[in-house]
C-alpha atoms as a PDB file:
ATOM      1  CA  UNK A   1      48.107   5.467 -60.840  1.00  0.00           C
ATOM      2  CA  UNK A   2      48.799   2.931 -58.683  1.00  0.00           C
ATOM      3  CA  UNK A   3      50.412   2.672 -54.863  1.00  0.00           C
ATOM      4  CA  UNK A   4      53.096   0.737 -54.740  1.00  0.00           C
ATOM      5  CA  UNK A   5      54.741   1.785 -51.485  1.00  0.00           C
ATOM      6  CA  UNK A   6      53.059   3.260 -48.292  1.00  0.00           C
ATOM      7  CA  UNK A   7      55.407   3.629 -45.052  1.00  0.00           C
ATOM      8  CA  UNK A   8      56.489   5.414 -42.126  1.00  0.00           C
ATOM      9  CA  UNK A   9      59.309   6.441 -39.678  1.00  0.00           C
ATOM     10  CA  UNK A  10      59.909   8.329 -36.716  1.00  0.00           C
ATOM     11  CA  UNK A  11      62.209  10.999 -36.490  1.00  0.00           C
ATOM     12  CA  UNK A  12      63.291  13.136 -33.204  1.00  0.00           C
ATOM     13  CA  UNK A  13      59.529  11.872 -32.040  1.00  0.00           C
ATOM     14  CA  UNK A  14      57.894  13.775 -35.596  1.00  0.00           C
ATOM     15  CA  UNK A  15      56.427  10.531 -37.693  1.00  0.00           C
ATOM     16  CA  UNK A  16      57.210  11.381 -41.860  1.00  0.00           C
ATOM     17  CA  UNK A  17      54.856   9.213 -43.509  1.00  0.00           C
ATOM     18  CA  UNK A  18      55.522   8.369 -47.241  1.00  0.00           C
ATOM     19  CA  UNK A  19      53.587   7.358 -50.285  1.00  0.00           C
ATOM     20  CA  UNK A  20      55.030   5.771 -53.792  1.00  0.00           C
ATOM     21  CA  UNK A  21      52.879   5.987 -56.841  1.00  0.00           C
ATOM     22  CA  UNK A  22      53.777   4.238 -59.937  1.00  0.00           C
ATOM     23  CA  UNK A  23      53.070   6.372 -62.997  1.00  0.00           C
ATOM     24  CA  UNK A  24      53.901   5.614 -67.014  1.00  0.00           C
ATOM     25  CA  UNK A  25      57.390   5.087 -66.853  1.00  0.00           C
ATOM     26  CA  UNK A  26      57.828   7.700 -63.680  1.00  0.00           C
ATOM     27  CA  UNK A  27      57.195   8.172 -60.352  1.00  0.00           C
ATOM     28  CA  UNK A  28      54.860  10.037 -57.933  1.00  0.00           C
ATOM     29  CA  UNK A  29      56.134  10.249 -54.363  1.00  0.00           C
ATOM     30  CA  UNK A  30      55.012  12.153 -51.070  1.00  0.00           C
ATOM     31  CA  UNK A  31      56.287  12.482 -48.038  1.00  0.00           C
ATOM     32  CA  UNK A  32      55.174  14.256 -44.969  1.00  0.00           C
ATOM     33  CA  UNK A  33      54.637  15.138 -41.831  1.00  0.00           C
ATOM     34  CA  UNK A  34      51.310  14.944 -41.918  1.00  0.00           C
ATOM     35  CA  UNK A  35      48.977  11.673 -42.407  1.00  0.00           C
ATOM     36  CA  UNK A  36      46.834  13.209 -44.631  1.00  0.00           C
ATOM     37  CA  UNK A  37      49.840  14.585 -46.495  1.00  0.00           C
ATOM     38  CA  UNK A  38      49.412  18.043 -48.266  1.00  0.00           C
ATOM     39  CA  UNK A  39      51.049  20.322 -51.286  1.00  0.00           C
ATOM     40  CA  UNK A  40      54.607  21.461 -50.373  1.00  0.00           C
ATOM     41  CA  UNK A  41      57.593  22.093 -52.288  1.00  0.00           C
ATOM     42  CA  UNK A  42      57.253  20.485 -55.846  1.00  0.00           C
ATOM     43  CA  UNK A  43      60.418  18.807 -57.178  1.00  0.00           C
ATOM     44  CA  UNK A  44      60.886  16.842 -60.469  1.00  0.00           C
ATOM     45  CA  UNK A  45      63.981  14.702 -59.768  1.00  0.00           C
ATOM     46  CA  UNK A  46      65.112  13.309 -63.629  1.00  0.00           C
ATOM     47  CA  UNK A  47      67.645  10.355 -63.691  1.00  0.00           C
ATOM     48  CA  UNK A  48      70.863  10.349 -65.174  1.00  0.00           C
ATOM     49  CA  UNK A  49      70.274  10.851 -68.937  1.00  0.00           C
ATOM     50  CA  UNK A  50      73.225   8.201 -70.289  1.00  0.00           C
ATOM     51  CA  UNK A  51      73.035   5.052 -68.628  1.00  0.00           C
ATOM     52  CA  UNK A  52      76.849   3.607 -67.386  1.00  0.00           C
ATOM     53  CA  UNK A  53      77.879   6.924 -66.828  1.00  0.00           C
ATOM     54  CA  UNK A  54      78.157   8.795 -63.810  1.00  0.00           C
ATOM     55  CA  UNK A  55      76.377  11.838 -64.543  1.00  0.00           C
ATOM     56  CA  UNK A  56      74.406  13.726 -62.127  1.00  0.00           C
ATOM     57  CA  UNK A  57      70.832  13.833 -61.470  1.00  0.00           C
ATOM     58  CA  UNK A  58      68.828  16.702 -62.551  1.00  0.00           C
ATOM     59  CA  UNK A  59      66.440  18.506 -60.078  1.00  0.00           C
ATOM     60  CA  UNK A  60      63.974  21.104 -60.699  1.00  0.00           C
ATOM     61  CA  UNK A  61      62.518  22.771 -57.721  1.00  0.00           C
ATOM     62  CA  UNK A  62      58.866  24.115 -59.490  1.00  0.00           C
ATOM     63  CA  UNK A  63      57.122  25.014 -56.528  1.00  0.00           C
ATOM     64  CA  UNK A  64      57.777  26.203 -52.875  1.00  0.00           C
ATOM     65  CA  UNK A  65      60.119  28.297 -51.011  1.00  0.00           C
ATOM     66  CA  UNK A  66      60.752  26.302 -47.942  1.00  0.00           C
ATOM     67  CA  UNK A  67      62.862  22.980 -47.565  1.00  0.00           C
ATOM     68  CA  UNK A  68      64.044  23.017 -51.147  1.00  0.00           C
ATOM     69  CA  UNK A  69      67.883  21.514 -50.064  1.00  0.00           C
ATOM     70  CA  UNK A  70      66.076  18.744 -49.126  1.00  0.00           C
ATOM     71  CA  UNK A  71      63.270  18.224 -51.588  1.00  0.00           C
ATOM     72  CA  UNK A  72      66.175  18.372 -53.862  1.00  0.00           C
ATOM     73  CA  UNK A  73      68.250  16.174 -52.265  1.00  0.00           C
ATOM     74  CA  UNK A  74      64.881  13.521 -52.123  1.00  0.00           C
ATOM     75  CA  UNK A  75      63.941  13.811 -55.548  1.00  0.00           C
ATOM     76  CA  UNK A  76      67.687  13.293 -56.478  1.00  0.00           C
ATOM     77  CA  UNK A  77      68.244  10.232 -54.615  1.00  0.00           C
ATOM     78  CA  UNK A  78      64.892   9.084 -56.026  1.00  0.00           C
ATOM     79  CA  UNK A  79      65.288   9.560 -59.344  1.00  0.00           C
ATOM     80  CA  UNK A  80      68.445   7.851 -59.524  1.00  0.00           C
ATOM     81  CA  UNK A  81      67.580   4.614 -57.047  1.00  0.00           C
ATOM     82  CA  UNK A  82      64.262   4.286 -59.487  1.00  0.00           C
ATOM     83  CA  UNK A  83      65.952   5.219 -62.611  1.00  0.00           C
ATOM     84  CA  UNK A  84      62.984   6.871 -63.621  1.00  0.00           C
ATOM     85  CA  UNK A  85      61.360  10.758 -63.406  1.00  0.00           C
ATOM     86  CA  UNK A  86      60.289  11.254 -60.280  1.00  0.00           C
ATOM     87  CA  UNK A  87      57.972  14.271 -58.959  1.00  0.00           C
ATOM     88  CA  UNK A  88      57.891  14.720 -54.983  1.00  0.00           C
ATOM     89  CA  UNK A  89      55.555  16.948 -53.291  1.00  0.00           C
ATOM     90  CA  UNK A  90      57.263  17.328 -49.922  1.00  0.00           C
ATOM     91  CA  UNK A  91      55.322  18.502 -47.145  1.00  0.00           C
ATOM     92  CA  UNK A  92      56.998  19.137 -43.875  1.00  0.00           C
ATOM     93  CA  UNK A  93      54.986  21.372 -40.849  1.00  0.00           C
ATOM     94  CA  UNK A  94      57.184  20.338 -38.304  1.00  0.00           C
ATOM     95  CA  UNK A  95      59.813  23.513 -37.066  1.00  0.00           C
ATOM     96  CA  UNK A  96      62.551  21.065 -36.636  1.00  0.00           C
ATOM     97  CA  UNK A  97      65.953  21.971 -39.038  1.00  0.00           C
ATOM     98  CA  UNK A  98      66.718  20.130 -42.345  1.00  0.00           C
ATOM     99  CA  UNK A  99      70.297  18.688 -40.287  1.00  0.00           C
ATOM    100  CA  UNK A 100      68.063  16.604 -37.808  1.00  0.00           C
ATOM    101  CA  UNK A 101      65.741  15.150 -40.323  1.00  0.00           C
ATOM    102  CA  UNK A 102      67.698  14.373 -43.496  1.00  0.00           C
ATOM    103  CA  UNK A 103      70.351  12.065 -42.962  1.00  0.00           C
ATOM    104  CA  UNK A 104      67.286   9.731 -41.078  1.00  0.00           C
ATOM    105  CA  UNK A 105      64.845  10.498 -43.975  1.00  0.00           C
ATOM    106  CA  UNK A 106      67.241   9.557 -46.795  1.00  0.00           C
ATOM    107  CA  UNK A 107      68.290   6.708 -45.274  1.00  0.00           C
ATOM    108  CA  UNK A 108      64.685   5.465 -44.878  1.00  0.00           C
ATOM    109  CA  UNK A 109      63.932   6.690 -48.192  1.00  0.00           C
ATOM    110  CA  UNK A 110      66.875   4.670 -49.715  1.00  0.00           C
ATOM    111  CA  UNK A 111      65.698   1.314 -47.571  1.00  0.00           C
ATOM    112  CA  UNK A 112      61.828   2.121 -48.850  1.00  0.00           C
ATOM    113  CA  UNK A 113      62.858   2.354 -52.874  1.00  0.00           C
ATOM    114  CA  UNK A 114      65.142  -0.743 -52.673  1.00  0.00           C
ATOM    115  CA  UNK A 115      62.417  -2.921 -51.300  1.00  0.00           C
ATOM    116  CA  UNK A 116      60.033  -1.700 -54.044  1.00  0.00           C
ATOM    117  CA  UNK A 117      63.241  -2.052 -56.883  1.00  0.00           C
ATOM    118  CA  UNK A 118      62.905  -5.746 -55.644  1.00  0.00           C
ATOM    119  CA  UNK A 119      58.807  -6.127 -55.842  1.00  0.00           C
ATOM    120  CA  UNK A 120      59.316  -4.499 -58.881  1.00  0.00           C
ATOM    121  CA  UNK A 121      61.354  -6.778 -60.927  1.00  0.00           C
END
């Protein structure tokens, strides 16, 4: 396993640190609240299974009752930017709603996994 991505933002004062892992042919990412991160809600975000097409991403929420709009939503966006399986343990403490923190996080998340698509080819 190797770490190919380590960064962090802050959000309505809350600082969501995230971590990129690159496994064989997928993807291990966390993201939390937290700087020693932690076990959240589990979600394996699967690309698009024919390539040209616009099919959907496939999400599987395994673990976790909490946040799972947005670990969805994550693993989604992840999945298809990488183009790869991608498994994100999402681990937010912090009491503030999914509408504050989303638009922010994907938007860092998106600017994150296009600088590693780069590093990567």
């Amino acid at each position: 396993m190797k770490s190919i991505a380590e960064d962090n933002i802050e959000i309505d004062e809350i600082t969501i640190y995230l971590n990129l892992f690159k496994l064989h042919k997928s993807f291990l990412l966390l993201i939390s609240d937290q700087p020693n991160m932690g076990i959240g809600n589990i979600t394996l975000g699967s690309p698009p299974a024919i390539k040209g097409l616009k099919s959907l991403t496939a999400s599987y929420n395994l673990f976790g009752v909490d946040k799972k709009l947005m670990s969805t939503i994550i693993a989604e966006r992840a999945a298809n930017i990488l183009k790869a399986p991608v498994l994100l343990l999402l681990f937010l403490k912090s009491k503030k709603s999914d509408d504050e923190i989303l638009k922010p996080l994907v938007n860092f998340l998106n600017n994150t996994l296009k600088k590693v698509l780069e590093n990567l080819e």
